[in-house]
C-alpha atoms as a PDB file:
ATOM      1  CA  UNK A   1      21.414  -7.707 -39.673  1.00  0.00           C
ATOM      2  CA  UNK A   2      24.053  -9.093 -37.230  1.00  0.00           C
ATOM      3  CA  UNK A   3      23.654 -13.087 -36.349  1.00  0.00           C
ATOM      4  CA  UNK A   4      25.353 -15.443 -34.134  1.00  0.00           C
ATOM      5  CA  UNK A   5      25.680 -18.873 -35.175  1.00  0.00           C
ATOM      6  CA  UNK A   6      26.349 -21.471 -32.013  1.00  0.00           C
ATOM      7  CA  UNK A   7      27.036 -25.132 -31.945  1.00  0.00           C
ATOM      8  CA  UNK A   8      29.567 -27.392 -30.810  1.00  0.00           C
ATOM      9  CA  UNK A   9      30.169 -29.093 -34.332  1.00  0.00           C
ATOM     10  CA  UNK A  10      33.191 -26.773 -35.559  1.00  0.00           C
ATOM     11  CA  UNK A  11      32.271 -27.238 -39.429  1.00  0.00           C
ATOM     12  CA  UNK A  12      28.513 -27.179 -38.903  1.00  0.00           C
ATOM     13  CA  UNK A  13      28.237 -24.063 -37.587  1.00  0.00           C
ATOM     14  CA  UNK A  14      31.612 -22.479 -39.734  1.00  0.00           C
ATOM     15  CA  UNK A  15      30.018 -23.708 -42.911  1.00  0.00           C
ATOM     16  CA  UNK A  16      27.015 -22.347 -41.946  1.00  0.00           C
ATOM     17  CA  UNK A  17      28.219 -18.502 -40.962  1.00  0.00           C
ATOM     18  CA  UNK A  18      30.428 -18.842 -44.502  1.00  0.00           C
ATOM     19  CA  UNK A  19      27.429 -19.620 -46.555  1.00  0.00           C
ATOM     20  CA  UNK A  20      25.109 -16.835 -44.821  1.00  0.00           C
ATOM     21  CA  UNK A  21      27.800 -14.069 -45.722  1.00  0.00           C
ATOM     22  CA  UNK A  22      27.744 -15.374 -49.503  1.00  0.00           C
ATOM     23  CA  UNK A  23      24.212 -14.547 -49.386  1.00  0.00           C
ATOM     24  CA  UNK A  24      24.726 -11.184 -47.653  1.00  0.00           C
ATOM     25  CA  UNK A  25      23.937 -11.958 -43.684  1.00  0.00           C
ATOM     26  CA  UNK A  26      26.944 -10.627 -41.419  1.00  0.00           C
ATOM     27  CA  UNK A  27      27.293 -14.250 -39.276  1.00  0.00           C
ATOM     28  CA  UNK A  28      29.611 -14.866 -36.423  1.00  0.00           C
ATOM     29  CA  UNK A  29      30.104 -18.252 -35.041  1.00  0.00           C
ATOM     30  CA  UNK A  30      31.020 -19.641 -31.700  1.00  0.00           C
ATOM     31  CA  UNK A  31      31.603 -23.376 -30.361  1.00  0.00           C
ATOM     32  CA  UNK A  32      30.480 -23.108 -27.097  1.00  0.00           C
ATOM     33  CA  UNK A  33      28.262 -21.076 -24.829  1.00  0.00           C
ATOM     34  CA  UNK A  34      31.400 -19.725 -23.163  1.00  0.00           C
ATOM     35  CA  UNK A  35      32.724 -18.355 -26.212  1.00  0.00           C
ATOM     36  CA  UNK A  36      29.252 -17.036 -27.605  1.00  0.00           C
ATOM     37  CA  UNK A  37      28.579 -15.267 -24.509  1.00  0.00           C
ATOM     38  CA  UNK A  38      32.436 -13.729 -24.729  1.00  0.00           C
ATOM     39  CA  UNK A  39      31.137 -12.666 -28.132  1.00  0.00           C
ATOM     40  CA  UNK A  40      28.246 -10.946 -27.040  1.00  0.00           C
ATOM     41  CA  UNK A  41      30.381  -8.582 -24.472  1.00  0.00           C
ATOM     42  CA  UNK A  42      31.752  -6.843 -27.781  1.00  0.00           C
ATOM     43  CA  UNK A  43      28.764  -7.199 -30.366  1.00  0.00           C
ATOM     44  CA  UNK A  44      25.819  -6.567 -30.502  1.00  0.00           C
ATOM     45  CA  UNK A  45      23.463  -9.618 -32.681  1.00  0.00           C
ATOM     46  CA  UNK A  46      19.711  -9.414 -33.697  1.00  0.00           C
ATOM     47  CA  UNK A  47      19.547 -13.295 -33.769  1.00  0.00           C
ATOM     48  CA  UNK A  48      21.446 -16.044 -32.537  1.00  0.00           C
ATOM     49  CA  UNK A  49      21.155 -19.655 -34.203  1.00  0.00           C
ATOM     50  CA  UNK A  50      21.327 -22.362 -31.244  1.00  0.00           C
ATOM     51  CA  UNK A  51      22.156 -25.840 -30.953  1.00  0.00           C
ATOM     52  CA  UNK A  52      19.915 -27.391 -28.219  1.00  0.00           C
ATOM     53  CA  UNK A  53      22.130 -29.474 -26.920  1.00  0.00           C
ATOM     54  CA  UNK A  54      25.900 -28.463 -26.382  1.00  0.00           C
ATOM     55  CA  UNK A  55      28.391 -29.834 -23.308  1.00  0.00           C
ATOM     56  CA  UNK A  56      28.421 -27.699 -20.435  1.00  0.00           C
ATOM     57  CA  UNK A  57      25.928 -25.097 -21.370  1.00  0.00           C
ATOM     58  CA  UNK A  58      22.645 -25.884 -23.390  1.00  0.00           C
ATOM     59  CA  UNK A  59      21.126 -23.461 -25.820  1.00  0.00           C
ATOM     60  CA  UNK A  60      18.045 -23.415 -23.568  1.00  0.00           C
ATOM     61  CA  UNK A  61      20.120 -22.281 -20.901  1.00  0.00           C
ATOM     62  CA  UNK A  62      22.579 -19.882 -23.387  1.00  0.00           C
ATOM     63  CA  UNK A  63      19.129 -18.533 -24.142  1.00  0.00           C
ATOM     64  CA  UNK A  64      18.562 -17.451 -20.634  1.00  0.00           C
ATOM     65  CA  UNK A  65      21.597 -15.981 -20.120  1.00  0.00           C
ATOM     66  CA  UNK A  66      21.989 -13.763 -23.638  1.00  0.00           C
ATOM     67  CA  UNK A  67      18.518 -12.239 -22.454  1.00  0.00           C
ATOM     68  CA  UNK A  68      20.283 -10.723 -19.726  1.00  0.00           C
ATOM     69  CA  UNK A  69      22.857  -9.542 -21.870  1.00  0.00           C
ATOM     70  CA  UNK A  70      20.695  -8.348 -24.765  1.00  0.00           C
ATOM     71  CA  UNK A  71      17.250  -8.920 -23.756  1.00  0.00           C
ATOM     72  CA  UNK A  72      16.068  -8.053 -27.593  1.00  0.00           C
ATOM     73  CA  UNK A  73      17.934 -10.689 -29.068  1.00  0.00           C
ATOM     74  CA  UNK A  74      15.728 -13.762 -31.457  1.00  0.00           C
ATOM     75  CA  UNK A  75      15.836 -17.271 -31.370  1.00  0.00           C
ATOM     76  CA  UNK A  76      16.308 -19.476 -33.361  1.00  0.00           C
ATOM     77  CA  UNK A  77      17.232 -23.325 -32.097  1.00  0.00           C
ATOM     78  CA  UNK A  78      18.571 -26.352 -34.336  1.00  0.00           C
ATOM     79  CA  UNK A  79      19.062 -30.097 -33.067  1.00  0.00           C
ATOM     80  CA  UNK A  80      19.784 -33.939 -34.691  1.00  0.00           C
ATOM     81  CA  UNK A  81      17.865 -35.046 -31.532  1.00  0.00           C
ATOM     82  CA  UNK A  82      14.215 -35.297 -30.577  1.00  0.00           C
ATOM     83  CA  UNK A  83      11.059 -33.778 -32.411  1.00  0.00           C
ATOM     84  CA  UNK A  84      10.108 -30.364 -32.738  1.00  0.00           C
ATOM     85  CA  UNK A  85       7.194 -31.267 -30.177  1.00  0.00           C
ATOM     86  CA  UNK A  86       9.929 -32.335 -27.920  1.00  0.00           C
ATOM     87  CA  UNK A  87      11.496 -28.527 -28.317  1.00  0.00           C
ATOM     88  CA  UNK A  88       8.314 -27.034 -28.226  1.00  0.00           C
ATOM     89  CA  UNK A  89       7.187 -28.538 -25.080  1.00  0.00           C
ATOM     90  CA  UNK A  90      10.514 -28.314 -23.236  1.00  0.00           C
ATOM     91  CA  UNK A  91      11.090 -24.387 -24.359  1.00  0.00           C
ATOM     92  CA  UNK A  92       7.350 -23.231 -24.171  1.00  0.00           C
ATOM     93  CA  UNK A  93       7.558 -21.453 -21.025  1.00  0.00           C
ATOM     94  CA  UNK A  94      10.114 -19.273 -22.233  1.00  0.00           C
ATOM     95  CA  UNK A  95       8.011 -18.003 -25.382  1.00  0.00           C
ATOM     96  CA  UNK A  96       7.565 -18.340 -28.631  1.00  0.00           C
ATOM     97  CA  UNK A  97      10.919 -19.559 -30.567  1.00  0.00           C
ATOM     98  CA  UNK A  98      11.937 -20.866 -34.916  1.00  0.00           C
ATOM     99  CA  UNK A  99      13.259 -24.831 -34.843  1.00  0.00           C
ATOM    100  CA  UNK A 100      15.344 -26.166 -37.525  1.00  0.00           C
ATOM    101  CA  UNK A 101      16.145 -30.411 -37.608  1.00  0.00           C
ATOM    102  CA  UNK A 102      20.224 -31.094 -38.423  1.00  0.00           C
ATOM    103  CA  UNK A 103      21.401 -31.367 -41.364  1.00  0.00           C
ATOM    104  CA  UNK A 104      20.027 -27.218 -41.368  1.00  0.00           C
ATOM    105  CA  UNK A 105      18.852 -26.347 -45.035  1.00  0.00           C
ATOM    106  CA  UNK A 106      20.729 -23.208 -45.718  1.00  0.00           C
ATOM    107  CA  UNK A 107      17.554 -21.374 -47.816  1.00  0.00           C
ATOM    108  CA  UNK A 108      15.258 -22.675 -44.999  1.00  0.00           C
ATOM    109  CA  UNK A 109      17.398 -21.030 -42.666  1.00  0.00           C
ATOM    110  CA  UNK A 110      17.713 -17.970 -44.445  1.00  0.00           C
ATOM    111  CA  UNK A 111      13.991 -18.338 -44.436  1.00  0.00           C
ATOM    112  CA  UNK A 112      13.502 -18.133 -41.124  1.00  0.00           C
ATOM    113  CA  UNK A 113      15.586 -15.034 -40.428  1.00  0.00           C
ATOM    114  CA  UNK A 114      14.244 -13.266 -42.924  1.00  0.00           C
ATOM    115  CA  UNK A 115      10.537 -13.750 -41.091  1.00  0.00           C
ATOM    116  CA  UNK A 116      11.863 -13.265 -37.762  1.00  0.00           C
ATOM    117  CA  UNK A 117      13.523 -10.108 -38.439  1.00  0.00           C
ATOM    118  CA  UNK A 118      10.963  -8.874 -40.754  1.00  0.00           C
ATOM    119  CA  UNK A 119       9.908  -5.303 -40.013  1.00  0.00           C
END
């Protein structure tokens, strides 16, 4: 299993990628939507981990434009802002998606890979 990790808070989302390969999940990690979607010309990811809200591109809108890249790639998004009815509502058009609240819990993230990519 191959996951991206995206958010614009440099040790948030390093810390997080280092403490997923202690436990075994390959985890690359990008500050921006720019670089994450530089990332995805090489590699290929099952599931990306998105911050909702990034400067310049938002992971709603990173979200749209991976599925043209790899169109079988999983969600899964993480914010400090707003409620997860707030995400739900604002993201429900595009289908069914995991939501983690900042500060992430590292074992309830590896939770929710672990069901998403679930055979």
């Amino acid at each position: 299993m191959k996951i991206l990790l995206v958010d614009d808070e440099f040790e948030l989302v390093s810390t997080l990628a280092e403490r997923l390969s202690l436990r075994g999940i390959d985890a690359d990690w990008a500050t921006s939507g720019e670089s994450a979607l530089a990332k995805l010309q090489d590699t290929t990811y099952d599931l990306a981990v998105l911050d909702i809200k990034m400067p310049k591109i938002s992971g709603l809108k990173l979200r749209k434009k991976i599925q043209k890249i790899q169109p079988e790639m999983r969600y899964i998004f993480m914010t400090g802002h707003g409620s997860a009815e707030d995400f739900y509502s604002a993201s429900s058009e595009e289908g069914p998606d995991s939501y983690l609240v900042k500060p992430v819990n590292i074992d309830d993230l590896i939770a929710k890979i672990t069901a998403i990519l679930a055979p």
